[in-house]
PDB file of N, CA and C in Angstrom:
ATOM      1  N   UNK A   1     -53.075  -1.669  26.565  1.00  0.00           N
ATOM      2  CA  UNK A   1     -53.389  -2.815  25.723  1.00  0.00           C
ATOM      3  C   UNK A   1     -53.419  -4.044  26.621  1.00  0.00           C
ATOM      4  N   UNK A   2     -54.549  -4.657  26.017  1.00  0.00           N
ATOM      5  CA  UNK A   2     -54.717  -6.179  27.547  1.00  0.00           C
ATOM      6  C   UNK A   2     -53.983  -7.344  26.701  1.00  0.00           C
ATOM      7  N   UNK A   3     -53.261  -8.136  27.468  1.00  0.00           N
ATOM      8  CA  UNK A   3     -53.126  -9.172  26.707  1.00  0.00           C
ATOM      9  C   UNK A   3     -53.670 -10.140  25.798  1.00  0.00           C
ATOM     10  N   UNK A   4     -54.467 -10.403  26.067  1.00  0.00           N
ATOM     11  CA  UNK A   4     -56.227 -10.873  25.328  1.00  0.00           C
ATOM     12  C   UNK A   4     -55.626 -10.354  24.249  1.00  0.00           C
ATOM     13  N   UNK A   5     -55.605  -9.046  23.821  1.00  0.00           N
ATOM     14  CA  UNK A   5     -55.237  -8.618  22.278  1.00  0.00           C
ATOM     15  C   UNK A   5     -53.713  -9.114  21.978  1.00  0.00           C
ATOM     16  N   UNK A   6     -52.963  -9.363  22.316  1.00  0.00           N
ATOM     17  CA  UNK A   6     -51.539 -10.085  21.687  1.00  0.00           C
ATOM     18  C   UNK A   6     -51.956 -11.252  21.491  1.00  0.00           C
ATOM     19  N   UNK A   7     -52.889 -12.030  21.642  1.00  0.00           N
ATOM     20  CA  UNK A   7     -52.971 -13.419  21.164  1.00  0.00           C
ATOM     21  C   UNK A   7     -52.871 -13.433  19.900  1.00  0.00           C
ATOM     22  N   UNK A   8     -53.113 -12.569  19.446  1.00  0.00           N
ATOM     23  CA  UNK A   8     -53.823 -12.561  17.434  1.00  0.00           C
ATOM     24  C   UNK A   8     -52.144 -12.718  16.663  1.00  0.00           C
ATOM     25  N   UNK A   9     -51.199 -12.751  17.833  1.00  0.00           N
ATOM     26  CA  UNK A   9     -50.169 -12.668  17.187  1.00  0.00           C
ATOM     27  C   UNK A   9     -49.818 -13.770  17.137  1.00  0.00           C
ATOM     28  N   UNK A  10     -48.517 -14.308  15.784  1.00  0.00           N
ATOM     29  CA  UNK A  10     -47.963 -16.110  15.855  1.00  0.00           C
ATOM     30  C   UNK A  10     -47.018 -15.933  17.024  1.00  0.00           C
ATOM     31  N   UNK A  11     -46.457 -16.931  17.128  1.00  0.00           N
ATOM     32  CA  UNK A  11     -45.359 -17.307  18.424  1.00  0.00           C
ATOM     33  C   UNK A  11     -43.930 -16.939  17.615  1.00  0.00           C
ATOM     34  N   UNK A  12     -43.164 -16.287  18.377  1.00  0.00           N
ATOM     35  CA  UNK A  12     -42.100 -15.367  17.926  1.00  0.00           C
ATOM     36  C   UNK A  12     -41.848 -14.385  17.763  1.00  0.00           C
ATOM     37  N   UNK A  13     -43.145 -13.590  17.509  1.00  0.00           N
ATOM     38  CA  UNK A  13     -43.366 -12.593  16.706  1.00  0.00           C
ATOM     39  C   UNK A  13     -43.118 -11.537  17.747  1.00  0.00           C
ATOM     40  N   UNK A  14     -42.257 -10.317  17.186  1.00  0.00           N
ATOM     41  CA  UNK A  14     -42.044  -9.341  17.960  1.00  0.00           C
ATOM     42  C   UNK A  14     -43.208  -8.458  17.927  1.00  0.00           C
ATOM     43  N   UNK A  15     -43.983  -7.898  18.949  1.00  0.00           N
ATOM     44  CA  UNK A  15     -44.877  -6.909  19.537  1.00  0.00           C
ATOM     45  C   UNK A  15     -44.441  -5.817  19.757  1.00  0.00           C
ATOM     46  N   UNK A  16     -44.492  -4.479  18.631  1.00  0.00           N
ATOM     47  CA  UNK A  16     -43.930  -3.265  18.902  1.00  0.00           C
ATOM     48  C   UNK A  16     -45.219  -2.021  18.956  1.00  0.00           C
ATOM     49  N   UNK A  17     -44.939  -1.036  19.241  1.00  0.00           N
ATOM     50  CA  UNK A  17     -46.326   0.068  19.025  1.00  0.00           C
ATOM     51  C   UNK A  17     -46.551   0.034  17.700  1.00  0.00           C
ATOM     52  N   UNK A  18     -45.760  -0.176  17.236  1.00  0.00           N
ATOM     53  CA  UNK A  18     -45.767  -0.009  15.067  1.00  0.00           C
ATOM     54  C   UNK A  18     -46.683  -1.209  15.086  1.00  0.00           C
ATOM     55  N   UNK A  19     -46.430  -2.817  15.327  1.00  0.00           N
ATOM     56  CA  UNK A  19     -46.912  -3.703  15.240  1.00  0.00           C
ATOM     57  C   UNK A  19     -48.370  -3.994  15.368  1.00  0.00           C
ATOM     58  N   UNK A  20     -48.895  -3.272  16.739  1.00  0.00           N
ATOM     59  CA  UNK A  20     -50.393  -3.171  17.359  1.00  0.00           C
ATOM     60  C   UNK A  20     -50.664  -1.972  16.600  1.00  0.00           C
ATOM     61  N   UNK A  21     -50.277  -1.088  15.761  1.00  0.00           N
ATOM     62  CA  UNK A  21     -51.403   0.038  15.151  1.00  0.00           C
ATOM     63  C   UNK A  21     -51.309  -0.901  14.063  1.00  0.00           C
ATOM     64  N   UNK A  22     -50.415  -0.995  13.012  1.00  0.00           N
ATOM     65  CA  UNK A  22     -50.666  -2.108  11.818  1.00  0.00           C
ATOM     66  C   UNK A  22     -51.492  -3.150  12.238  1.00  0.00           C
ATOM     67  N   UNK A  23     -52.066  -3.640  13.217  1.00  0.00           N
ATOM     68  CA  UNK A  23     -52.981  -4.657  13.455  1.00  0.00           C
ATOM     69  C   UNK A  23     -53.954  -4.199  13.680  1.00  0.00           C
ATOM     70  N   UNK A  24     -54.344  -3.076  14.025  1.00  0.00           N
ATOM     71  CA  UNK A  24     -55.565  -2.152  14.230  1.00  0.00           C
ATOM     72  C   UNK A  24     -55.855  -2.170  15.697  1.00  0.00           C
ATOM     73  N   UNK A  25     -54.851  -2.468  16.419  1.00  0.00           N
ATOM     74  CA  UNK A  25     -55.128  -3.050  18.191  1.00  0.00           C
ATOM     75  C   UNK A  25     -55.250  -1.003  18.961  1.00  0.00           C
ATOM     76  N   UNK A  26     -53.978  -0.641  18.160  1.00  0.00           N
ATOM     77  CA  UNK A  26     -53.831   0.854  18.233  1.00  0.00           C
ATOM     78  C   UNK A  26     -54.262   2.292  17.177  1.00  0.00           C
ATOM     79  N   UNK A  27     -54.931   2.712  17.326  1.00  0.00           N
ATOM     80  CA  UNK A  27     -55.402   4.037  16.747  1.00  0.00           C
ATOM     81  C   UNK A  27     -54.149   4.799  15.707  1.00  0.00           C
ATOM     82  N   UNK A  28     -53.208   5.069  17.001  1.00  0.00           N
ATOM     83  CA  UNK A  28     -52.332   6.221  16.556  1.00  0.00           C
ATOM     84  C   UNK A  28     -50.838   5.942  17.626  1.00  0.00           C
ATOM     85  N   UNK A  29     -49.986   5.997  17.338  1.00  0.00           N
ATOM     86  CA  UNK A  29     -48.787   6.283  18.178  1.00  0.00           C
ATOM     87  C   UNK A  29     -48.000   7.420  18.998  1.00  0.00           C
ATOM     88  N   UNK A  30     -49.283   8.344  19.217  1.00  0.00           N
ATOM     89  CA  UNK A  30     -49.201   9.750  20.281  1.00  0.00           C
ATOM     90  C   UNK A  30     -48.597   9.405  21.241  1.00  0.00           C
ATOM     91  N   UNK A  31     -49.167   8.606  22.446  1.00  0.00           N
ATOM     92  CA  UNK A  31     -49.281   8.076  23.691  1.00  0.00           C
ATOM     93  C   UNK A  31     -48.295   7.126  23.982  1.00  0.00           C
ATOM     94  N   UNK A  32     -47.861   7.305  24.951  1.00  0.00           N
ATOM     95  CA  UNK A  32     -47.615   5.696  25.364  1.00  0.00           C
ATOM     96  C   UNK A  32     -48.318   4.528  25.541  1.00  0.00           C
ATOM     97  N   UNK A  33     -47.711   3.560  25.162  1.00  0.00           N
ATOM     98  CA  UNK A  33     -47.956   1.959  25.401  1.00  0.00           C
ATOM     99  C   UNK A  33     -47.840   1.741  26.780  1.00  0.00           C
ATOM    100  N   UNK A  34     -49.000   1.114  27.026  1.00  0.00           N
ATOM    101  CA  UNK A  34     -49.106   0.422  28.427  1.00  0.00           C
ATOM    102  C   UNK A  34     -49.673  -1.164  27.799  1.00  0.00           C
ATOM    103  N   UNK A  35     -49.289  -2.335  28.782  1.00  0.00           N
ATOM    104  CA  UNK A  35     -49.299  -3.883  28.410  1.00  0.00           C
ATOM    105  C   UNK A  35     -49.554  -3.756  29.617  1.00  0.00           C
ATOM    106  N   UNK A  36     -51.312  -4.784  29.688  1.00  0.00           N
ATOM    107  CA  UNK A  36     -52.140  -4.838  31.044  1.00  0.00           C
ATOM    108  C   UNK A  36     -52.341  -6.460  31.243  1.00  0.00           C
ATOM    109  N   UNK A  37     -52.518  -6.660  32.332  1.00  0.00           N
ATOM    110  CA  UNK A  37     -52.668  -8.139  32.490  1.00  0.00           C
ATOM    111  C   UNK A  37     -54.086  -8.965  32.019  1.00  0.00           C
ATOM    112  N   UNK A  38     -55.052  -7.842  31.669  1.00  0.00           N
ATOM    113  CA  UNK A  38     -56.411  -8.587  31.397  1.00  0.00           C
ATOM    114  C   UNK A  38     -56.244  -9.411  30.460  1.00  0.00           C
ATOM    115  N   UNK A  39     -56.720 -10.634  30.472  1.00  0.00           N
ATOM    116  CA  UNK A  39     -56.396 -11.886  29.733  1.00  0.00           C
ATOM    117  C   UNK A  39     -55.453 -12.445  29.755  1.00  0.00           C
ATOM    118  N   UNK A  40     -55.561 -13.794  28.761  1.00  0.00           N
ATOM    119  CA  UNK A  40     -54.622 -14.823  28.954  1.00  0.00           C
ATOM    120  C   UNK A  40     -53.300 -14.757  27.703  1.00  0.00           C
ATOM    121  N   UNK A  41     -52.507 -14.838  28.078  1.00  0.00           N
ATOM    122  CA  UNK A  41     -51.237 -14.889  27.065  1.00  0.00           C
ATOM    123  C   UNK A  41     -50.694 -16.100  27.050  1.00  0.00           C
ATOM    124  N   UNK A  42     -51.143 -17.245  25.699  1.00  0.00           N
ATOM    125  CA  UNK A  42     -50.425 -18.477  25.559  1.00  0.00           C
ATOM    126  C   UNK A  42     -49.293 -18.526  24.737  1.00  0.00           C
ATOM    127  N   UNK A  43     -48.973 -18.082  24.316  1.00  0.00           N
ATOM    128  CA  UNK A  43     -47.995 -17.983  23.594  1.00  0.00           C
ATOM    129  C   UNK A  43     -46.422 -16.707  23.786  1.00  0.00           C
ATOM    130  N   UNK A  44     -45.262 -17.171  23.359  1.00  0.00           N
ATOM    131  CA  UNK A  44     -44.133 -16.844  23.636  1.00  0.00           C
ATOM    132  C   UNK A  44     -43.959 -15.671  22.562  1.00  0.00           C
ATOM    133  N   UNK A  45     -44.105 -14.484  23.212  1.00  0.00           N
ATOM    134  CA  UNK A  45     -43.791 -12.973  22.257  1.00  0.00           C
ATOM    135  C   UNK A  45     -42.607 -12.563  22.917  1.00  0.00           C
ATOM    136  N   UNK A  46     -42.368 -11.518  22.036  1.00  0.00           N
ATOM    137  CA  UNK A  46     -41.086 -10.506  22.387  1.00  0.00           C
ATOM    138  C   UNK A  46     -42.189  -9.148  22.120  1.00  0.00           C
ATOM    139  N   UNK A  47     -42.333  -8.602  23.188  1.00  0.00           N
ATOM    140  CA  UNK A  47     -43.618  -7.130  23.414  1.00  0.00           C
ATOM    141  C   UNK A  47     -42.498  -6.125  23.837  1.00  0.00           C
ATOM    142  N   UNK A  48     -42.839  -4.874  23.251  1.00  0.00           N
ATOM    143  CA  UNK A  48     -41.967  -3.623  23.083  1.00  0.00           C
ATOM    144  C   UNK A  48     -43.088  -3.116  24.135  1.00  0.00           C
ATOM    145  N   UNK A  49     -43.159  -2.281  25.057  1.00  0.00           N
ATOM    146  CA  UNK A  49     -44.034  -1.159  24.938  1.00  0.00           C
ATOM    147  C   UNK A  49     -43.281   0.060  26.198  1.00  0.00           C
ATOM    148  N   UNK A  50     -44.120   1.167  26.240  1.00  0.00           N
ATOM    149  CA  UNK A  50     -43.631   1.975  27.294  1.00  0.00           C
ATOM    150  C   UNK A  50     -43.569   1.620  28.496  1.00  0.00           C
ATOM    151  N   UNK A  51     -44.165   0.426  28.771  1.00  0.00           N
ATOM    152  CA  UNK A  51     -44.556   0.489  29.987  1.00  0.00           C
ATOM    153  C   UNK A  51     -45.259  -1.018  30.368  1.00  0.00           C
ATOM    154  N   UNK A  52     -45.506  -1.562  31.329  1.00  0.00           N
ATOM    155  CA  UNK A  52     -46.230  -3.084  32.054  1.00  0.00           C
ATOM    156  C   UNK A  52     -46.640  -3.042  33.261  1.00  0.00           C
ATOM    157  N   UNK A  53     -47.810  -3.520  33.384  1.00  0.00           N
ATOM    158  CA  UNK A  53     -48.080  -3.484  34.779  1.00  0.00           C
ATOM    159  C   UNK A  53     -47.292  -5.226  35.070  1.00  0.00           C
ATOM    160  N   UNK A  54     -47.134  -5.245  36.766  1.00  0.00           N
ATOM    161  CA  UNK A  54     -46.211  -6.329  37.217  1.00  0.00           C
ATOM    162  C   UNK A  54     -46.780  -7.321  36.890  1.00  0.00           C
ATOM    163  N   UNK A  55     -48.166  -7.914  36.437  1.00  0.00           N
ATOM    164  CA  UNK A  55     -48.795  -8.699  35.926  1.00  0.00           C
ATOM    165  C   UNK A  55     -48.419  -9.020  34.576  1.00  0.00           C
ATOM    166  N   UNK A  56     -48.727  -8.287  34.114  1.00  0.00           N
ATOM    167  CA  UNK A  56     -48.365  -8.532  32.540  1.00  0.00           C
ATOM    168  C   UNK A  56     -47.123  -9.126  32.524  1.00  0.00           C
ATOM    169  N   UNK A  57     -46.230  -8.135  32.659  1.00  0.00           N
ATOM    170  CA  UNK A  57     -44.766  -8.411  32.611  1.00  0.00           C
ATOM    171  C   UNK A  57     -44.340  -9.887  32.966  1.00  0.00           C
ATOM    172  N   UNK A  58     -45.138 -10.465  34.484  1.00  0.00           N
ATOM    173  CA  UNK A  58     -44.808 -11.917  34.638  1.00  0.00           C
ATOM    174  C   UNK A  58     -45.933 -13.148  33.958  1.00  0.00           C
ATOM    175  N   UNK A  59     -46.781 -12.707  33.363  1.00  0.00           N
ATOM    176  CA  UNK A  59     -47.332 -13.139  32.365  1.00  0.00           C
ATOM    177  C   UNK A  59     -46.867 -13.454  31.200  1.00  0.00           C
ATOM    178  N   UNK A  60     -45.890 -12.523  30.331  1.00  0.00           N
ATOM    179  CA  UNK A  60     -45.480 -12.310  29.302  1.00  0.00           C
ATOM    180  C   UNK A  60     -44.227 -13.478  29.434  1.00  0.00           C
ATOM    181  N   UNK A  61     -43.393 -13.566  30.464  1.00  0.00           N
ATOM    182  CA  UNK A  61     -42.513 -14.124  30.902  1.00  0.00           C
ATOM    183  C   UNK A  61     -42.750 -15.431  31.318  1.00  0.00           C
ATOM    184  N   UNK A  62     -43.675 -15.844  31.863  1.00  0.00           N
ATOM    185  CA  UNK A  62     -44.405 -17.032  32.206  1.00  0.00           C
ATOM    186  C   UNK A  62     -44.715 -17.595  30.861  1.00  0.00           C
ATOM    187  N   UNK A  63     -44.994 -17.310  29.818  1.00  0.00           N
ATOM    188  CA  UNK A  63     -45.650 -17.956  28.510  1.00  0.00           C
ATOM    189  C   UNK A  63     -44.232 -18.368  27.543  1.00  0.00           C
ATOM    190  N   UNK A  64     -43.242 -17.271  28.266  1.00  0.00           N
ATOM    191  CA  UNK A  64     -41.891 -18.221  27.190  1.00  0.00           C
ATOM    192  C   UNK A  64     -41.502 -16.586  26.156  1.00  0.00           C
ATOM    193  N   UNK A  65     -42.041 -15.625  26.800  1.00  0.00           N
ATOM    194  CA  UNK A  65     -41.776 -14.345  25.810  1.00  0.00           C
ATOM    195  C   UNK A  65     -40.827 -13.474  26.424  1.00  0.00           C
ATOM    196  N   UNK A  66     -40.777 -12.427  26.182  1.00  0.00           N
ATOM    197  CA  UNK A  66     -39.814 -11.052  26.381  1.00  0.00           C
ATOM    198  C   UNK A  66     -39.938  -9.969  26.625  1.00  0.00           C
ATOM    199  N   UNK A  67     -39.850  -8.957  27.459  1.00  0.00           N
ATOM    200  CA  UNK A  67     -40.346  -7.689  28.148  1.00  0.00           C
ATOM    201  C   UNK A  67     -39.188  -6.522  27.460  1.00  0.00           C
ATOM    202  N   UNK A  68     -39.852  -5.872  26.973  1.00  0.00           N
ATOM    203  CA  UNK A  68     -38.356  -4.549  26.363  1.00  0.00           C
ATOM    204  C   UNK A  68     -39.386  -3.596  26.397  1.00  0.00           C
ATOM    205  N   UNK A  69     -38.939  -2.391  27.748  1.00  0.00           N
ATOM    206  CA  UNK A  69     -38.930  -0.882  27.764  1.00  0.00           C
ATOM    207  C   UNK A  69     -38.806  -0.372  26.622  1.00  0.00           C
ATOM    208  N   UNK A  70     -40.131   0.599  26.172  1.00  0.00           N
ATOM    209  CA  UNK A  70     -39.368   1.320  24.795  1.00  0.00           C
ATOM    210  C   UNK A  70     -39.275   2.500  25.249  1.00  0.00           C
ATOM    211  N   UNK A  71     -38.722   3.153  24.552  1.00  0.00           N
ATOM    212  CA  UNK A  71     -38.113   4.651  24.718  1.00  0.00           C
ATOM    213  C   UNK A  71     -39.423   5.842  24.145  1.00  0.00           C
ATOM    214  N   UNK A  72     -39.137   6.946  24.283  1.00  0.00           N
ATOM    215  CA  UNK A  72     -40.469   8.179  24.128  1.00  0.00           C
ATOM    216  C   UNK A  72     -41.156   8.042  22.945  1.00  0.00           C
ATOM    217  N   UNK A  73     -42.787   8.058  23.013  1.00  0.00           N
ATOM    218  CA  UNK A  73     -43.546   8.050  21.961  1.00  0.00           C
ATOM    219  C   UNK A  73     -43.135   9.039  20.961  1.00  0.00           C
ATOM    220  N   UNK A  74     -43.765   9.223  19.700  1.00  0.00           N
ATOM    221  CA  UNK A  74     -42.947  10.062  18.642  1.00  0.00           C
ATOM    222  C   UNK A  74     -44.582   9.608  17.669  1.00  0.00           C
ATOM    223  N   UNK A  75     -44.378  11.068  17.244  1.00  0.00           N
ATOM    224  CA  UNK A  75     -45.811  11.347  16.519  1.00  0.00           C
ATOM    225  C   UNK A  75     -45.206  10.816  15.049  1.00  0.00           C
ATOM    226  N   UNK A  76     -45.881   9.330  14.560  1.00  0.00           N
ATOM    227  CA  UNK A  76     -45.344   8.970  13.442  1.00  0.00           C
ATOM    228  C   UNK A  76     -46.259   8.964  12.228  1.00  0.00           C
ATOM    229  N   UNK A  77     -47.947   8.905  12.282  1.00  0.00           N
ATOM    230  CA  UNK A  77     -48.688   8.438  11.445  1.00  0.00           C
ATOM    231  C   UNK A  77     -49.255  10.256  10.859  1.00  0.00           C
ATOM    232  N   UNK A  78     -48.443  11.331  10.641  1.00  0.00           N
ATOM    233  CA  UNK A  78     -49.178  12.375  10.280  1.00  0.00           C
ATOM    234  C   UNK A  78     -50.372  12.929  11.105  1.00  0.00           C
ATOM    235  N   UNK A  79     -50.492  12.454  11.991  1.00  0.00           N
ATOM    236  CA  UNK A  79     -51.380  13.138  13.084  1.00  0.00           C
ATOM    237  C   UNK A  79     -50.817  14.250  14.280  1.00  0.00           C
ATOM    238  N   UNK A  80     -50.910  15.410  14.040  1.00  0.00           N
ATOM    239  CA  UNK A  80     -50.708  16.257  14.932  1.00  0.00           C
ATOM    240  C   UNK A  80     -51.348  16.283  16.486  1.00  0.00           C
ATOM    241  N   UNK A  81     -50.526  16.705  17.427  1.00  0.00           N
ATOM    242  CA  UNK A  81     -51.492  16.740  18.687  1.00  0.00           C
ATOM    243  C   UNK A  81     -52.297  18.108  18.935  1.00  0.00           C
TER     244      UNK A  81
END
C-alpha cells in the first residue's frame, strides 16, 4: 500500500489492515500488509501493518504519525486460500 492511499484518511485516525479493506484500499486480508513510500503523507496517522519499507516508516514519522508491526495475517472476510 503507497502512502498516496492513507491520505483519504482524517488526522488521528488509526490505519489498520481492517481499516484499508473497509475503505476499499484492500481486497481481502490473506496477505500481508506492506506500507510503501510512493507518495506524500501530510498528515499525522497511527498505521498498523506487517511490514514498511525505511521510507515509509520515516515518512509516517516525519508527518507527526506512528509505526506499529502487526502480527500474522489471518483469513478474516470468508475467503478461503
Amino acid at each position: 500500500v503507497n502512502l498516496a492511499a492513507l491520505e483519504r484518511f482524517e488526522p488521528g485516525t488509526q490505519v489498520t489492515p481492517e481499516t484499508l479493506r473497509a475503505a476499499g484500499i484492500l481486497k481481502h486480508l490473506r496477505e500481508p500488509v506492506k506500507i510503501l513510500a510512493r507518495g506524500e503523507l501530510t498528515r499525522a496517522l497511527s498505521v498498523s501493518a506487517h511490514a514498511f519499507s525505511a521510507a515509509a516508516k520515516e515518512r509516517i514519522e516525519a508527518a507527526g504519525g506512528t509505526v506499529i508491526v502487526a502480527g500474522p495475517t489471518s483469513i478474516e472476510d470468508g475467503d478461503q486460500a
